[in-house]
C-alpha atoms as a PDB file:
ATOM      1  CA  UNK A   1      64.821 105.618 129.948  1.00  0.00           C
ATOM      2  CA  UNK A   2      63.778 103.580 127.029  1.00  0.00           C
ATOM      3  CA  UNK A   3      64.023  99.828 127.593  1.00  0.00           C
ATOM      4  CA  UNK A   4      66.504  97.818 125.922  1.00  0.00           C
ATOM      5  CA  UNK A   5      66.237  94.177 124.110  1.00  0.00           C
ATOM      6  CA  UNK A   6      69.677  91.380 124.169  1.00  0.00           C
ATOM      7  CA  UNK A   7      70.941  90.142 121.218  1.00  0.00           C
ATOM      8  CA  UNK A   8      69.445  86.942 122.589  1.00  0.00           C
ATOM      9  CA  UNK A   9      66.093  88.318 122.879  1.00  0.00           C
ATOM     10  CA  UNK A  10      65.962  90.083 118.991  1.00  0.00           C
ATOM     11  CA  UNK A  11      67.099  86.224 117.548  1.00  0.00           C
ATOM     12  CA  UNK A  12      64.186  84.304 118.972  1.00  0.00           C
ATOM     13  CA  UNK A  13      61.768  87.227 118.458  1.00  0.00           C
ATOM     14  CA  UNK A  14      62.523  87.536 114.887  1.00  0.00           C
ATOM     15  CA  UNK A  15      62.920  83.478 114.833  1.00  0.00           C
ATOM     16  CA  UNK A  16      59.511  82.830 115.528  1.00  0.00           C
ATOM     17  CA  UNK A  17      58.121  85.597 113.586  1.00  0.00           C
ATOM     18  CA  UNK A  18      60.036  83.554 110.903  1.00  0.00           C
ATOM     19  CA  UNK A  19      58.542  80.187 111.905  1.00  0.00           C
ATOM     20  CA  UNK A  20      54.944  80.959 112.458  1.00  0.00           C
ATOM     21  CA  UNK A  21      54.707  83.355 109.296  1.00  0.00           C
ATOM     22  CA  UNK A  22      56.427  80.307 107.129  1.00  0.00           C
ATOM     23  CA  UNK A  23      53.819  77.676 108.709  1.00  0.00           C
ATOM     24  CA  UNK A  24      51.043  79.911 106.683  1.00  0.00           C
ATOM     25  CA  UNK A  25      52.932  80.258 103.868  1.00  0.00           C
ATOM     26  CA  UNK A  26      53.924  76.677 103.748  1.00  0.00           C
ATOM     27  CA  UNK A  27      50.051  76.176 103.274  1.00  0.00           C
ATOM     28  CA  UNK A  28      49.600  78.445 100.472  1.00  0.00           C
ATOM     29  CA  UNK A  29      52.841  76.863  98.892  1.00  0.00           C
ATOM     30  CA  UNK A  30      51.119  73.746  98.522  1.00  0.00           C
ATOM     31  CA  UNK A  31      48.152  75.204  97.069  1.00  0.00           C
ATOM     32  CA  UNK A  32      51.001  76.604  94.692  1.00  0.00           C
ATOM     33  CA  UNK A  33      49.910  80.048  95.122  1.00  0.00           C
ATOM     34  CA  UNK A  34      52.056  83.016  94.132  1.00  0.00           C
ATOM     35  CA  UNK A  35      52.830  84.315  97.631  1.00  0.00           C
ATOM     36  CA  UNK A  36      54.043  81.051  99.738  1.00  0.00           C
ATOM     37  CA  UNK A  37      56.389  79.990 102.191  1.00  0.00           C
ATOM     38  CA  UNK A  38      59.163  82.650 101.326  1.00  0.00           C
ATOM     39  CA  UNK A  39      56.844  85.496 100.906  1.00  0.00           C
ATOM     40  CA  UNK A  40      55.095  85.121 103.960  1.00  0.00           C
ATOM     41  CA  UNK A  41      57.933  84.437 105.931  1.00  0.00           C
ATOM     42  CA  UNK A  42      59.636  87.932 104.918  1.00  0.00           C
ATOM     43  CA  UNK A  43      55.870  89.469 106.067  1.00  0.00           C
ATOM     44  CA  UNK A  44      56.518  88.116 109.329  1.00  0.00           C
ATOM     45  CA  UNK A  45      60.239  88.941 109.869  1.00  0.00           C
ATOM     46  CA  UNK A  46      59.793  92.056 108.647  1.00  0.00           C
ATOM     47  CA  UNK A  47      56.936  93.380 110.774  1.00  0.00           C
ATOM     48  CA  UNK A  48      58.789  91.872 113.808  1.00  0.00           C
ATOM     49  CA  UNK A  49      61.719  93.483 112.684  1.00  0.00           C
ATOM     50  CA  UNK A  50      59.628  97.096 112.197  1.00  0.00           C
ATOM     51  CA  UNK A  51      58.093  96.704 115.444  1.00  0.00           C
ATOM     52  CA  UNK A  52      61.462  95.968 117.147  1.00  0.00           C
ATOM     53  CA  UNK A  53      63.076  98.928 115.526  1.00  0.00           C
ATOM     54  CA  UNK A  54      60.217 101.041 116.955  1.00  0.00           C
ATOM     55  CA  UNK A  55      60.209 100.205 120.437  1.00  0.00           C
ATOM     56  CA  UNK A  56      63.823  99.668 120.929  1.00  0.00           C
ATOM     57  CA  UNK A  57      65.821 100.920 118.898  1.00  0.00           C
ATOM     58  CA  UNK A  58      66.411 104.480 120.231  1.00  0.00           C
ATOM     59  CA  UNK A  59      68.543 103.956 123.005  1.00  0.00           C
ATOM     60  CA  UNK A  60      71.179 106.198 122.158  1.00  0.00           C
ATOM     61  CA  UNK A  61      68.751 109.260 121.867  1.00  0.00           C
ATOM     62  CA  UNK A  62      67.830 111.219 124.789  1.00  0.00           C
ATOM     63  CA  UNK A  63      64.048 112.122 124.412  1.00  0.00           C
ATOM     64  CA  UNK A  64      62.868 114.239 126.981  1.00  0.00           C
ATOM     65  CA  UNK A  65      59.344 115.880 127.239  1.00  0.00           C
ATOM     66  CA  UNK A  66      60.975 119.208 129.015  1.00  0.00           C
ATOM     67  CA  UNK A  67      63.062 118.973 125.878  1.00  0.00           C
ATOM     68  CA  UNK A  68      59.892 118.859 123.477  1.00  0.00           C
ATOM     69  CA  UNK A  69      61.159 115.682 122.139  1.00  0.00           C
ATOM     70  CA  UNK A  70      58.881 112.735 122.325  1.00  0.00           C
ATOM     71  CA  UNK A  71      58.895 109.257 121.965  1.00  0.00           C
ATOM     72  CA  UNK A  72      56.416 107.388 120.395  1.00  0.00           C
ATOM     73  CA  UNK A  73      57.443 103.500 120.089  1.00  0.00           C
ATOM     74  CA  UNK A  74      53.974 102.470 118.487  1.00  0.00           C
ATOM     75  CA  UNK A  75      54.652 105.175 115.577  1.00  0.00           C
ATOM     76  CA  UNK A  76      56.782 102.864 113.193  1.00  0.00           C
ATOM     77  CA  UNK A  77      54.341  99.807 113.548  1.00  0.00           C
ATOM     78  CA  UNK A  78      51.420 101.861 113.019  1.00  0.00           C
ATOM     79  CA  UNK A  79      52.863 101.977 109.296  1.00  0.00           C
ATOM     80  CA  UNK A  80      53.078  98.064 108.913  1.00  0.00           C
ATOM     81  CA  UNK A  81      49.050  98.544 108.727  1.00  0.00           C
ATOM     82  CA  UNK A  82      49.204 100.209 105.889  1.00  0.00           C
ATOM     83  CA  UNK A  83      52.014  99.202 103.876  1.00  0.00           C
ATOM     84  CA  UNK A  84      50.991  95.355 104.401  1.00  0.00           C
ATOM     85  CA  UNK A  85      47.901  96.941 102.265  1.00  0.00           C
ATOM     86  CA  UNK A  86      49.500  97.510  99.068  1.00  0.00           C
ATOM     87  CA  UNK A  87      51.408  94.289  99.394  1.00  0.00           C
ATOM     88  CA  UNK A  88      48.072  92.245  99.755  1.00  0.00           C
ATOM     89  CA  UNK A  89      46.652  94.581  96.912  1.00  0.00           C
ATOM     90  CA  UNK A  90      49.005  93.358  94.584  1.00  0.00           C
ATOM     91  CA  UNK A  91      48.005  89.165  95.324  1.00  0.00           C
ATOM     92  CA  UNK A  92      44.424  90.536  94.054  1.00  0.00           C
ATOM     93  CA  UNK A  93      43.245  89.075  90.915  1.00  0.00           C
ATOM     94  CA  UNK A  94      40.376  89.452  88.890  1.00  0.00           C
ATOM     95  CA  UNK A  95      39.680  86.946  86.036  1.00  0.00           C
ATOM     96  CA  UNK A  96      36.734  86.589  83.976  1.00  0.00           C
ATOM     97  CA  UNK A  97      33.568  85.957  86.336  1.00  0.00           C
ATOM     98  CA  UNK A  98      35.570  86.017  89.838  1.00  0.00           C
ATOM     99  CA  UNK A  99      38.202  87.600  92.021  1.00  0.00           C
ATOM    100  CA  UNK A 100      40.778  85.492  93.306  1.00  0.00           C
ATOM    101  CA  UNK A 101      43.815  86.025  95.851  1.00  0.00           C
ATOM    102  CA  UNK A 102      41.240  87.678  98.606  1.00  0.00           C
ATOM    103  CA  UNK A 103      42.406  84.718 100.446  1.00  0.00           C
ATOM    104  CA  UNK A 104      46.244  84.948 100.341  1.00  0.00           C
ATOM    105  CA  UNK A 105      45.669  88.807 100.529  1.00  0.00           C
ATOM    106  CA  UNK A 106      43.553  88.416 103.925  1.00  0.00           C
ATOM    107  CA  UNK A 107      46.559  85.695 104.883  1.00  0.00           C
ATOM    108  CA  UNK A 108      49.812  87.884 104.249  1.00  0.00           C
ATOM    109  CA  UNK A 109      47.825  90.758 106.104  1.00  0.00           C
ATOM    110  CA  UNK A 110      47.138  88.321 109.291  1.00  0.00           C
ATOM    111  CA  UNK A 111      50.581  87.861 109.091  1.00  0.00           C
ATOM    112  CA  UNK A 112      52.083  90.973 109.516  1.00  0.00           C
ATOM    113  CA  UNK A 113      49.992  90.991 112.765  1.00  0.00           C
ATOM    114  CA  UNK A 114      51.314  87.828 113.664  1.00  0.00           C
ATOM    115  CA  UNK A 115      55.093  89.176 113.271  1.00  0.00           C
ATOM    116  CA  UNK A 116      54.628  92.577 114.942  1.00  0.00           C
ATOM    117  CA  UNK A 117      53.377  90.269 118.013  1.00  0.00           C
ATOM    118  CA  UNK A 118      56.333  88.317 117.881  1.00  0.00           C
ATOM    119  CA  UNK A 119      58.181  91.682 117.544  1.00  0.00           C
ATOM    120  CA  UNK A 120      56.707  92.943 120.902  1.00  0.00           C
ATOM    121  CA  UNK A 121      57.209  89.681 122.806  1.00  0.00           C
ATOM    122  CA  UNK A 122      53.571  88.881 122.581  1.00  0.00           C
ATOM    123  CA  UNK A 123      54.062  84.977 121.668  1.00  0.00           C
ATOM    124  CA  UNK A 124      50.563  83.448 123.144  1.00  0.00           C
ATOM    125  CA  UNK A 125      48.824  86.102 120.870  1.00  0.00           C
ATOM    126  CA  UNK A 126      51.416  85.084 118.319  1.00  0.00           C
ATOM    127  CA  UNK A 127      50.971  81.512 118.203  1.00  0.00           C
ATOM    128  CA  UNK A 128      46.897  81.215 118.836  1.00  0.00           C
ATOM    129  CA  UNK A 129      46.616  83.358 115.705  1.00  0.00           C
ATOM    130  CA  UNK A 130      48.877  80.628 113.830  1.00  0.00           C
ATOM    131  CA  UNK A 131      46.749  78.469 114.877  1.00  0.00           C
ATOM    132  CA  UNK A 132      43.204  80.311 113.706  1.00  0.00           C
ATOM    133  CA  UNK A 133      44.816  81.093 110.409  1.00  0.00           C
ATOM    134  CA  UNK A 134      45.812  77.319 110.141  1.00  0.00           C
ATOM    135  CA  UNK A 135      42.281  76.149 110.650  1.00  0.00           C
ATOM    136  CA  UNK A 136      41.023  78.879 108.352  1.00  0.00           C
ATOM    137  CA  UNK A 137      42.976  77.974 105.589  1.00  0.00           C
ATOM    138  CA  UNK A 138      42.342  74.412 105.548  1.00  0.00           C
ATOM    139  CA  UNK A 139      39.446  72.442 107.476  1.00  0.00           C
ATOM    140  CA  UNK A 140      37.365  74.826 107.963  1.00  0.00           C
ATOM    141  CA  UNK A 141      37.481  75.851 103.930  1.00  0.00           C
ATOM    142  CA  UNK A 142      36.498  71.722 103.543  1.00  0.00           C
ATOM    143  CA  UNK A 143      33.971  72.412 106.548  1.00  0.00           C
ATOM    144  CA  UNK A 144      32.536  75.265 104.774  1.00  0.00           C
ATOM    145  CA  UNK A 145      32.276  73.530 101.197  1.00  0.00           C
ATOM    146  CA  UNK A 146      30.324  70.006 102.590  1.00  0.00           C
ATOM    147  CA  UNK A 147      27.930  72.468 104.647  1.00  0.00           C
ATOM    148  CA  UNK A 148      27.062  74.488 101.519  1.00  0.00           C
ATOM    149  CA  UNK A 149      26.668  71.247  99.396  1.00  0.00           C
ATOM    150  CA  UNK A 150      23.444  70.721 101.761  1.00  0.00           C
ATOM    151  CA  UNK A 151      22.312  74.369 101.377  1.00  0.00           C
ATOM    152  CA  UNK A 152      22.852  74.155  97.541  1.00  0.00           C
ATOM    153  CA  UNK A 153      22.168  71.151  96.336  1.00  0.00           C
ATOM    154  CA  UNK A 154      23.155  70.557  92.600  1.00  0.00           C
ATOM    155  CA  UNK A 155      25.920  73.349  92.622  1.00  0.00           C
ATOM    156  CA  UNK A 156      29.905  71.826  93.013  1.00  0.00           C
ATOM    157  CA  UNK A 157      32.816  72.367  91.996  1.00  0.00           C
ATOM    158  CA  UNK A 158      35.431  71.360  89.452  1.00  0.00           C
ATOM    159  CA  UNK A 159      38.895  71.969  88.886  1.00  0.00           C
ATOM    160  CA  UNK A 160      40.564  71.463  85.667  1.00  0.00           C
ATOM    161  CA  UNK A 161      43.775  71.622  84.571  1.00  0.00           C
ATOM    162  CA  UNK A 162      45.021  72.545  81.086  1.00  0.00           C
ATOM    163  CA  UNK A 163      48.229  72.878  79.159  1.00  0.00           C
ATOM    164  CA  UNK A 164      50.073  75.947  79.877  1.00  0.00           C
ATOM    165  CA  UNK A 165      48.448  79.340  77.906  1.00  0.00           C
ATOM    166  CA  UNK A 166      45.348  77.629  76.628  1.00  0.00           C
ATOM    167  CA  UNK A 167      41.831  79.067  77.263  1.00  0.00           C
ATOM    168  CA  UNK A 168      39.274  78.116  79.534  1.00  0.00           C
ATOM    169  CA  UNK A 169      36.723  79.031  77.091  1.00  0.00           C
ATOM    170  CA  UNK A 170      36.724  75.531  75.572  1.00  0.00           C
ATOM    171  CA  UNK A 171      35.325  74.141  79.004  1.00  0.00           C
ATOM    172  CA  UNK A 172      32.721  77.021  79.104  1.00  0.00           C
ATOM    173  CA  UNK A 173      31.595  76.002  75.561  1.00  0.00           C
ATOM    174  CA  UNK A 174      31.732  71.420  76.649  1.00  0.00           C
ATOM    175  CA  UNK A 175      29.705  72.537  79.885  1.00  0.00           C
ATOM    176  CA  UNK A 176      27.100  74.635  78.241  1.00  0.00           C
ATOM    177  CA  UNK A 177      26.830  72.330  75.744  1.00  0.00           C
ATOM    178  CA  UNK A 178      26.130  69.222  78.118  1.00  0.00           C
ATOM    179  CA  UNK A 179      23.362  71.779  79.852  1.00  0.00           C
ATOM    180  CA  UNK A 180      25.965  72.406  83.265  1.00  0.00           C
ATOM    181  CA  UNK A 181      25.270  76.107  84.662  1.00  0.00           C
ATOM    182  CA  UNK A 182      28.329  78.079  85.238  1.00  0.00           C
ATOM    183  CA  UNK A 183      28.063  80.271  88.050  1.00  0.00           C
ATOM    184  CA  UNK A 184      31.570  81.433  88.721  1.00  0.00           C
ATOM    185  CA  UNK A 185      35.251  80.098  87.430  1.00  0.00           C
ATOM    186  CA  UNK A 186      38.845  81.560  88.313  1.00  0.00           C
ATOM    187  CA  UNK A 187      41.827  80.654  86.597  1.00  0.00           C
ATOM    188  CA  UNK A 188      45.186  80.371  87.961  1.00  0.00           C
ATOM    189  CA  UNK A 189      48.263  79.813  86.322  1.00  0.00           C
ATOM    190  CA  UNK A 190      50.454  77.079  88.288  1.00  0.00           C
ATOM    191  CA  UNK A 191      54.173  76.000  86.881  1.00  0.00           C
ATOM    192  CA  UNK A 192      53.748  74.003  83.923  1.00  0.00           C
ATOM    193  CA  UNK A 193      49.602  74.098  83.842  1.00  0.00           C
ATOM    194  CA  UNK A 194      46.218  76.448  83.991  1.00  0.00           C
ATOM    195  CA  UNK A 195      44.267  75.626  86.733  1.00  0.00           C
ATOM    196  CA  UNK A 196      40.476  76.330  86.214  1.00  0.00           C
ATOM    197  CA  UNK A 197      37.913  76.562  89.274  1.00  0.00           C
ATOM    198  CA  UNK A 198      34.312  76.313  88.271  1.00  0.00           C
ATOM    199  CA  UNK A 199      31.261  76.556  90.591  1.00  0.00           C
ATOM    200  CA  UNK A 200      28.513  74.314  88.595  1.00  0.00           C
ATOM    201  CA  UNK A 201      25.128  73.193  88.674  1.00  0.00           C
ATOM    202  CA  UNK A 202      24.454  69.723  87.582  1.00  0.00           C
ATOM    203  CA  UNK A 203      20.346  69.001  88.114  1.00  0.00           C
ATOM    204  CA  UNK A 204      20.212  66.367  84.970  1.00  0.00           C
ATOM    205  CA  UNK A 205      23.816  65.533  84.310  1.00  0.00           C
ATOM    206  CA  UNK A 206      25.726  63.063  86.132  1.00  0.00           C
ATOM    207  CA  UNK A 207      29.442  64.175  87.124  1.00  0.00           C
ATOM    208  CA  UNK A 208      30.974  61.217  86.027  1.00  0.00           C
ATOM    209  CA  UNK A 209      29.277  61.954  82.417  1.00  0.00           C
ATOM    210  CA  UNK A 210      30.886  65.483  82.188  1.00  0.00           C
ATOM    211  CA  UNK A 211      33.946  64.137  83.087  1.00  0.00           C
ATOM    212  CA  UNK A 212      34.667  61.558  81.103  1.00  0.00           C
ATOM    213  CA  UNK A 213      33.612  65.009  78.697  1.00  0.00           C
ATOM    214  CA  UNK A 214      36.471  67.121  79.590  1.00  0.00           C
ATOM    215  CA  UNK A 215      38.603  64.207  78.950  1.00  0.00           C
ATOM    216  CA  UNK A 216      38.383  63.933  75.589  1.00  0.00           C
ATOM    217  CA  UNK A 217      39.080  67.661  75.140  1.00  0.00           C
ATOM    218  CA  UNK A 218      42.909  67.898  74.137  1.00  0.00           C
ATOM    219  CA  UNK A 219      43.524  70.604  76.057  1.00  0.00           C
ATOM    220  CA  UNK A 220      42.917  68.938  79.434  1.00  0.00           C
ATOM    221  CA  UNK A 221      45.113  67.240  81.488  1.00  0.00           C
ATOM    222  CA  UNK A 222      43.118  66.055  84.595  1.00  0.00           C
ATOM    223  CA  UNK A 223      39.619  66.549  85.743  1.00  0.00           C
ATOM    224  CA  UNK A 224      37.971  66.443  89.400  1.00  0.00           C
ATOM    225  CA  UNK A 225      35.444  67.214  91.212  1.00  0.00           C
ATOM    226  CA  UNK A 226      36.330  68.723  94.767  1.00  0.00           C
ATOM    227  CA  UNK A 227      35.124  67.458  97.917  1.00  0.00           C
END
């Protein structure tokens, strides 16, 4: 007899897929990327809803192995797996020197693992992978940046912001011209600006010289180095 779930028990299940797949998407809202709060909330509340529908949802068949009819509840949510694929595909970006949205990508995929938990009642695993994620996504990126500042010494990097449309080329051409190395840049495009990313290395130039550079460029609107 396949088991069966209360009305009760499908509203928090789906509830906090809905809240822990929005806390992760709340952090890539801020960092006004393309697949936030709302998209990774839907993730979430759909994979719970997926793995739900695959475990309980057959009730009112009769599956019977004398009959030749199985029942497979892990069949459906085997699929999330893959479909979460092409929706993580699609936040991939490449731009000029680097690829960007490996990140959100990585995040809407660790998502739809975090909603087919909460589908199956598994909230511990649920929540302690909300939590990972969390620290991922934020302290340990800052983490990660100071501790390579020590193992490369000279290379940083700075974000720029121009006016809406307008090419990052005239940074490339201030930087080289001022002797900064440019190892790597992504651009992303946020509401009303471009955001530019560069990973630099200043031996000879100090940073408050190249920014007071970028500045006068009209162009830019704001300049800074990240920490």
């Amino acid at each position: 007899m396949l088991p069966e779930l209360s009305w009760a028990d499908i509203l928090v299940r789906l509830a906090v897929a809905g809240i822990l797949g929005g806390a992760i998407g709340a952090e890539r809202e801020v960092r006004e990327h393309d697949a936030g709060l709302r998209t990774h909330t839907l993730v979430a509340v759909g994979s719970a809803l997926f793995t739900i529908v695959s475990a309980y949802a057959w009730t009112d068949f009769d599956f019977s192995g004398r009959n030749g009819i199985t029942y497979d509840p892990t069949r459906i949510a085997a699929q999330i797996v893959t479909g979460i694929g092409f929706l993580g595909a699609g936040a991939i970006i490449r731009q000029g020197l680097s690829v960007r949205g490996l990140t959100t990508a990585a995040s809407l995929w660790v998502v739809a693992a975090i909603g087919m938990a909460a589908g199956a009642g598994y909230y511990s695993g649920a929540l302690v992978a909300t939590v990972v994620v969390l620290v991922s996504l934020w302290p340990l990126r800052i983490l990660t940046r100071r501790i390579f500042e020590h193992i490369r010494p000279g290379e940083l990097r700075l974000e720029v912001e121009l006016r809406p449309n307008e090419s990052p080329s005239v940074l490339l051409d201030s930087l080289e011209s001022r002797g900064v190395a440019v190892r790597a840049f992504e651009v992303e495009d946020a509401r009303d600006r471009r955001r530019v990313a560069l990973e630099v290395r200043v031996d000879e130039v100090q940073p408050e010289t190249v920014t007071a550079e970028l500045m006068r460029l009209e162009p830019v609107l704001g300049v800074r180095w990240a920490t």
